[in-house]
Structure formats: C-alpha cells, structure tokens
C-alpha atoms as a PDB file:
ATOM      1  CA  UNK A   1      12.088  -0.584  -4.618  1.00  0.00           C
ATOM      2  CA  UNK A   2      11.763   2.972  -5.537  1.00  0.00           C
ATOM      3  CA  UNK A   3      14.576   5.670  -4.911  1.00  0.00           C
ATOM      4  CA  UNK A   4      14.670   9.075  -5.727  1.00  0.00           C
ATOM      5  CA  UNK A   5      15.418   8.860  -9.638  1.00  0.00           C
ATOM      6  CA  UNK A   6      12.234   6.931  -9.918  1.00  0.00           C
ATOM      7  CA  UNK A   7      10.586   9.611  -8.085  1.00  0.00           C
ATOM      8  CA  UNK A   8      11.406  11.969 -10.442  1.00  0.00           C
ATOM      9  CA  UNK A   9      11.046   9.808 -13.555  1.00  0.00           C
ATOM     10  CA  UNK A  10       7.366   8.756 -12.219  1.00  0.00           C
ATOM     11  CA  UNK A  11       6.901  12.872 -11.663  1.00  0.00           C
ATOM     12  CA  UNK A  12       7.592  12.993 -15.367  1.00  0.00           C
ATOM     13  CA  UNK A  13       6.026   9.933 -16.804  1.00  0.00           C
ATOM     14  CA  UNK A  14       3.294   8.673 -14.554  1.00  0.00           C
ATOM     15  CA  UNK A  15       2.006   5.447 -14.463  1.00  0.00           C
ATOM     16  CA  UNK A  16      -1.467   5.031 -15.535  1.00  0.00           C
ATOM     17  CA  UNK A  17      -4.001   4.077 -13.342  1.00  0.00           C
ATOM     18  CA  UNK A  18      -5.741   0.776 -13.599  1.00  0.00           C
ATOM     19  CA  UNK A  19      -8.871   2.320 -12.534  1.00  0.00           C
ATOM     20  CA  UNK A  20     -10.205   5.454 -12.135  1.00  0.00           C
ATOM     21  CA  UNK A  21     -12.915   6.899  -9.134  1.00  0.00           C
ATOM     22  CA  UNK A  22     -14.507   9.973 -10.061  1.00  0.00           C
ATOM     23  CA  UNK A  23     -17.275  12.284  -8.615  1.00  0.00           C
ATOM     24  CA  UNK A  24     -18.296  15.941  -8.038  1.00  0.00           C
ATOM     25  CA  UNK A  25     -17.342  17.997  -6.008  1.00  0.00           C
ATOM     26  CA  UNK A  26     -20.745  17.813  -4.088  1.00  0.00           C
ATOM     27  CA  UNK A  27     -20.129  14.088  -3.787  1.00  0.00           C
ATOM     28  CA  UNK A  28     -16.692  14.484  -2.343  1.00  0.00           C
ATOM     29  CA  UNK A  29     -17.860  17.137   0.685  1.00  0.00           C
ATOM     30  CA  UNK A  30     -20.898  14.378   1.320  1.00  0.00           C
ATOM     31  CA  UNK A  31     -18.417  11.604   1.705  1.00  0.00           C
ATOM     32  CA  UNK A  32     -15.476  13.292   3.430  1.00  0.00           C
ATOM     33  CA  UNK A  33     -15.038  15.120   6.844  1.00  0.00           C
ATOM     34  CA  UNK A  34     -14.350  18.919   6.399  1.00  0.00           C
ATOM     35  CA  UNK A  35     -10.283  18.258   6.979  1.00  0.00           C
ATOM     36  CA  UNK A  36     -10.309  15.311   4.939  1.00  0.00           C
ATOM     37  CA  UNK A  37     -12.161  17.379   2.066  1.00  0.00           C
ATOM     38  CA  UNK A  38      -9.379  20.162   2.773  1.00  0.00           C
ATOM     39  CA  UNK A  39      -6.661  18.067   2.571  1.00  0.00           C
ATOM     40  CA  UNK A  40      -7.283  15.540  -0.427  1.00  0.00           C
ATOM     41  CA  UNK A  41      -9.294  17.507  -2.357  1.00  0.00           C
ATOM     42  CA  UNK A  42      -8.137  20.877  -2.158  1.00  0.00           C
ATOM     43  CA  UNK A  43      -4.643  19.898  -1.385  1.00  0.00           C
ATOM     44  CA  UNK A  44      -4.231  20.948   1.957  1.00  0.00           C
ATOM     45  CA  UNK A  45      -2.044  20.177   5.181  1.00  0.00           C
ATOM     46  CA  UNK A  46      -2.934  19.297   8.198  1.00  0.00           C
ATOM     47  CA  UNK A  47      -1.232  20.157  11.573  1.00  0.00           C
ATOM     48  CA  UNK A  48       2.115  18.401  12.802  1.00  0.00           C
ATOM     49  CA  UNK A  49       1.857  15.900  15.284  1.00  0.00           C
ATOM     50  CA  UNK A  50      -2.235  16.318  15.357  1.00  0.00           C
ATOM     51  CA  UNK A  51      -3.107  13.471  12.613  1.00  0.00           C
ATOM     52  CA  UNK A  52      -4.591   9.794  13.935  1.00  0.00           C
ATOM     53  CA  UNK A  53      -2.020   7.721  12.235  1.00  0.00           C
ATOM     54  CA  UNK A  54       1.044  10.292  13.430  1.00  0.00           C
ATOM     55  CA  UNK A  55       2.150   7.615  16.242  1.00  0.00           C
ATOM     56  CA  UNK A  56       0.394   4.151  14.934  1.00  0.00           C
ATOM     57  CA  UNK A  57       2.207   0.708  15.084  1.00  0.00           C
ATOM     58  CA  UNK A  58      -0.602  -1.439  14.094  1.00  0.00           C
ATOM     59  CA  UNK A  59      -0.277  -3.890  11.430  1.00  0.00           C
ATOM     60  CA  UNK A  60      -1.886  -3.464   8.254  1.00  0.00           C
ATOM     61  CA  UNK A  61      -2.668  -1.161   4.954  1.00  0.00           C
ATOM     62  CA  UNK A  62      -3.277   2.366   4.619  1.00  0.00           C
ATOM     63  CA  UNK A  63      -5.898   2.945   1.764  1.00  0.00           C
ATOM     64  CA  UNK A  64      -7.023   6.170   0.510  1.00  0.00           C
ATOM     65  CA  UNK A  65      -9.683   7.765   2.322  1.00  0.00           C
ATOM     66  CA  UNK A  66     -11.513   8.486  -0.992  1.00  0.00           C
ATOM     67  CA  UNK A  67     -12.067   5.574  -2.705  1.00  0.00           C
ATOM     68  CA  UNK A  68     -10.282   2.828  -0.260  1.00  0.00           C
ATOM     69  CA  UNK A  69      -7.184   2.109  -3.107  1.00  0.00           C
ATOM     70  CA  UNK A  70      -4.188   0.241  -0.493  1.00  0.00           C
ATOM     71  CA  UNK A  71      -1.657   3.016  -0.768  1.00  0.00           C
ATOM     72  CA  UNK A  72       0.920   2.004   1.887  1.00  0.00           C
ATOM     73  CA  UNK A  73       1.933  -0.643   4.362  1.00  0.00           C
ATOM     74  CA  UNK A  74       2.345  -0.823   7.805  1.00  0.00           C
ATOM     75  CA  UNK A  75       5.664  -2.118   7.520  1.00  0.00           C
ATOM     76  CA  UNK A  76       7.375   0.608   5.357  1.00  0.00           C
ATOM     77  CA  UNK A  77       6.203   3.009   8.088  1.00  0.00           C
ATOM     78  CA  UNK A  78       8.932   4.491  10.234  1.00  0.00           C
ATOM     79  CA  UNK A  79       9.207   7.728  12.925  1.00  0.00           C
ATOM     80  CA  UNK A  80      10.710  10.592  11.063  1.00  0.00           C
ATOM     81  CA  UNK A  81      10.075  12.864  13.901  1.00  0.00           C
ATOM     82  CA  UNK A  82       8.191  15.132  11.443  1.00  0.00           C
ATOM     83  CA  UNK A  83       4.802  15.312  12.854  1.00  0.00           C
ATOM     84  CA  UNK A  84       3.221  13.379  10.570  1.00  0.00           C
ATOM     85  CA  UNK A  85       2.960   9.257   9.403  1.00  0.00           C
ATOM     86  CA  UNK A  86       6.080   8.618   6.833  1.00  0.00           C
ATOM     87  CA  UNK A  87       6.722   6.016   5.036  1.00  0.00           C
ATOM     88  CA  UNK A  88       9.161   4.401   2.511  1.00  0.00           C
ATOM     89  CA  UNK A  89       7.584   2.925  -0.621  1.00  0.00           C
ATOM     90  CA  UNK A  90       4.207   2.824  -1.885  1.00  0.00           C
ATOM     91  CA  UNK A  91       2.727  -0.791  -2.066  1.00  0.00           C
ATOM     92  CA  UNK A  92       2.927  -0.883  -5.902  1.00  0.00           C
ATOM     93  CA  UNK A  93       4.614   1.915  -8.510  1.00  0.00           C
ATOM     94  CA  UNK A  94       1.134   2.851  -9.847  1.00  0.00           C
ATOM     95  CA  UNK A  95      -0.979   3.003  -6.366  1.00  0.00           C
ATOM     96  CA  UNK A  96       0.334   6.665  -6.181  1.00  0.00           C
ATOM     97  CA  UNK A  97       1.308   9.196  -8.815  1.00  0.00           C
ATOM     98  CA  UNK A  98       3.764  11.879  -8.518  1.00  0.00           C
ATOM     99  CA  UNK A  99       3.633  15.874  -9.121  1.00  0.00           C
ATOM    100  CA  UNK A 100       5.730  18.737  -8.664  1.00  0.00           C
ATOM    101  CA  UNK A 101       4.499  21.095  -6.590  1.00  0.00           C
ATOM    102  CA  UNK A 102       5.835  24.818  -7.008  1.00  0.00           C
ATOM    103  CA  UNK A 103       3.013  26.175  -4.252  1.00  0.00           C
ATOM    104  CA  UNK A 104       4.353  28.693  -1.525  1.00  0.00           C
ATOM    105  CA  UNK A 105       7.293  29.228  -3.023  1.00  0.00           C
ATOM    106  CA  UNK A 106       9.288  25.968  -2.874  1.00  0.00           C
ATOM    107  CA  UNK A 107       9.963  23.261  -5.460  1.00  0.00           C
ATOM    108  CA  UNK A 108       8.435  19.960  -3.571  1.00  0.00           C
ATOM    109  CA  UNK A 109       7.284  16.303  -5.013  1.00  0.00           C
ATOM    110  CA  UNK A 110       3.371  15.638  -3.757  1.00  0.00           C
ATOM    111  CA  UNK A 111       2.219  12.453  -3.625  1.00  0.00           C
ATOM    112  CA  UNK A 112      -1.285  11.874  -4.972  1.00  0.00           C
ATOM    113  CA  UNK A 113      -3.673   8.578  -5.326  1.00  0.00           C
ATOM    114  CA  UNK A 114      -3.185   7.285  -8.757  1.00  0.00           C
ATOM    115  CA  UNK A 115      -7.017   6.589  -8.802  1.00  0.00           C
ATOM    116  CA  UNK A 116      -8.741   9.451  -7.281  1.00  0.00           C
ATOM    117  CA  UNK A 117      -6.187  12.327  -7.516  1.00  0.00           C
ATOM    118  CA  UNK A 118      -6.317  12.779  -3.641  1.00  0.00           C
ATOM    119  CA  UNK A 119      -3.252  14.644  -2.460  1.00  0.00           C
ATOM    120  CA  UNK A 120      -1.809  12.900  -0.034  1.00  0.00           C
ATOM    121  CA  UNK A 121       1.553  14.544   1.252  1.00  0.00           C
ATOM    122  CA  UNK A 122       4.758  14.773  -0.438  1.00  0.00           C
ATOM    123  CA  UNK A 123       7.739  12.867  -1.166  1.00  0.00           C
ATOM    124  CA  UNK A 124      11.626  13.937  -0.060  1.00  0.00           C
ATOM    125  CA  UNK A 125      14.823  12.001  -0.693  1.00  0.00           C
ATOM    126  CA  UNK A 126      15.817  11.955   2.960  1.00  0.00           C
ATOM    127  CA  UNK A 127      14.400   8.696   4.342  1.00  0.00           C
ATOM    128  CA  UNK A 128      16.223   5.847   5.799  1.00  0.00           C
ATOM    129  CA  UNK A 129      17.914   2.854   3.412  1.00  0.00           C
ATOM    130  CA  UNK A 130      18.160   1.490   1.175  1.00  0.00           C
ATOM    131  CA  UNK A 131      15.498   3.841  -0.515  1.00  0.00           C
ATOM    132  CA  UNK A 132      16.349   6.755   0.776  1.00  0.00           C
ATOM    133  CA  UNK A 133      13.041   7.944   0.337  1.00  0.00           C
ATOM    134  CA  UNK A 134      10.286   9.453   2.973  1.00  0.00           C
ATOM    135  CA  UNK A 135       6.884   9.783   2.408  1.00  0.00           C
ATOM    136  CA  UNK A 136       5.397  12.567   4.299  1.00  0.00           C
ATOM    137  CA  UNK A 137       1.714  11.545   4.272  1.00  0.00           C
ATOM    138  CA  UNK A 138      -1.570  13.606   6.149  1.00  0.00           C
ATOM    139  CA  UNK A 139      -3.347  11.001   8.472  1.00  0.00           C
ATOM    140  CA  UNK A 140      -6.467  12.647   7.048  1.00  0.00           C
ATOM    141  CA  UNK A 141      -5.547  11.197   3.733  1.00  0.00           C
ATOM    142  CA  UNK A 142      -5.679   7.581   4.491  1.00  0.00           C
ATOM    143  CA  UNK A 143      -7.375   5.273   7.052  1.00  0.00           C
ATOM    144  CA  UNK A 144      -5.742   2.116   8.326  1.00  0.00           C
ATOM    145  CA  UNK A 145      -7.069  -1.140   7.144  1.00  0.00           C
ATOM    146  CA  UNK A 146      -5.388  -3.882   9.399  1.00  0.00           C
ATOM    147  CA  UNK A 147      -4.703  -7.473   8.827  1.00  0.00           C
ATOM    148  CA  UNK A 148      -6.779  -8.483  11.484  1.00  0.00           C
ATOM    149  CA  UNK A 149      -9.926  -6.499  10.072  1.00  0.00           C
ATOM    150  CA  UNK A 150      -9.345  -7.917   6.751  1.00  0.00           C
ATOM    151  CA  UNK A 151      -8.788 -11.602   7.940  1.00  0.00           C
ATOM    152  CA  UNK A 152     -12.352 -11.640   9.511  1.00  0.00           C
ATOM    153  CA  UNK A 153     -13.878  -9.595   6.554  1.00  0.00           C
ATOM    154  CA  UNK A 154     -12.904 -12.500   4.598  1.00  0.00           C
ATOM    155  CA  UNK A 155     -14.381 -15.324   6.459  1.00  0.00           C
ATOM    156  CA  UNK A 156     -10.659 -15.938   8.003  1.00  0.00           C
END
C-alpha cells in the first residue's frame, strides 16, 4: 500500500514503465474528445462535480482513456466531497507515475499514466486510512471498465 513517503519517493524516482504508447499530437486530437484532449494531454482540469465518474458505484477498473492501461479500482474509490472521482491507491506502483507540479502558483503532486504520460489529477496526503492518501482524478481521464463487461469479453 502506498502512503505519502512513497508518493514523494515515486515523484523522485519513478518507476519505469513496462510499456510505452506513443503518438502525435494529431493522433491524440483524432482519438480523444476536445475535454479529454484538454485534460490528458495538455494537462488540464475539468469542472467540479461535472465529470461522468464524479458519483459512480459500479464495480470494476478505471483505465486510461488514452491507451486503456487499468489505472484504478472500483474498490479504492471513496466520496471525498471534492467534485471529482478519488481514490486511494493505484492498482500497481508503476500503472501511474508521479510529478510535481509548481503551475498556478502552488506546490501540488499530479498523477500521470506511467505509459502514455496522460495527466490524470493529482495526489494529496489527506485521504482516509490506512493510506492516507487521495487521488483526485478528472473523469475525462479514465473510462470505467467493469467486471461484468470484462467477464463477457472473455467468453465468461
């Protein structure tokens, strides 16, 4: 389980990526809705309480809306009354990578896709236990893969 010390460790020492997805930026606007471009590629925000996944309970993984890497799981999720999906842990240390982000004039951790470099949110060390940690993620950053979805995809 990550806490806040590996937070900042992983800020300084990533973890490299197993794979890596890369394309243009022509390829990126082709795939992507205009806020999703916004947000993951040019690091944006989008609106409290606006995004898909603000209020979802359903069961399953959140992948990256770029290139589909599971990034989170529906049971880590919890209501942080922030306006957008949080959650506690990322599904594995080297799904997501860490930065510091200096922008607008505060010193924040963003959380990015360790294989695509698609911001995601950021990271602050006042989540529930044991981690302590919340995961402020955009809804336009991810899409929700559920169990049920995957089960049949599968030949379950």
């Amino acid at each position: 389980m990550q806490t806040w010390n590996d937070v900042i460790r992983l800020a300084n020492h990533p973890v490299p990526s197993p794979r890596r997805v890369e394309k243009t930026d022509a390829e990126w606007k082709a795939q992507l809705t205009p806020e999703q471009y916004h947000v993951t590629r040019q690091h944006g925000t989008e609106r409290a309480f606006t995004g898909e996944y603000c209020e979802a309970h359903e069961a399953g993984l959140y992948a990256c809306i770029c290139c589909g890497t599971p990034l989170y799981d529906s049971r880590t999720k919890f209501e942080s009354g922030t306006g957008w999906p949080s959650f506690t842990q990322p599904v594995d240390e080297s799904a997501i990578r860490y930065k510091k982000d200096t922008s607008y004039g505060m010193v924040r951790v963003e959380v990015l896709c360790n294989v695509c470099d698609a911001h995601q949110g950021h990271v602050f060390p006042d989540g529930p236990a044991p981690s302590g940690l919340r995961l402020c993620i955009n809804s336009a950053s991810i899409k929700l893969v559920s169990e049920t979805k995957e089960a049949a995809a599968a030949g379950v």
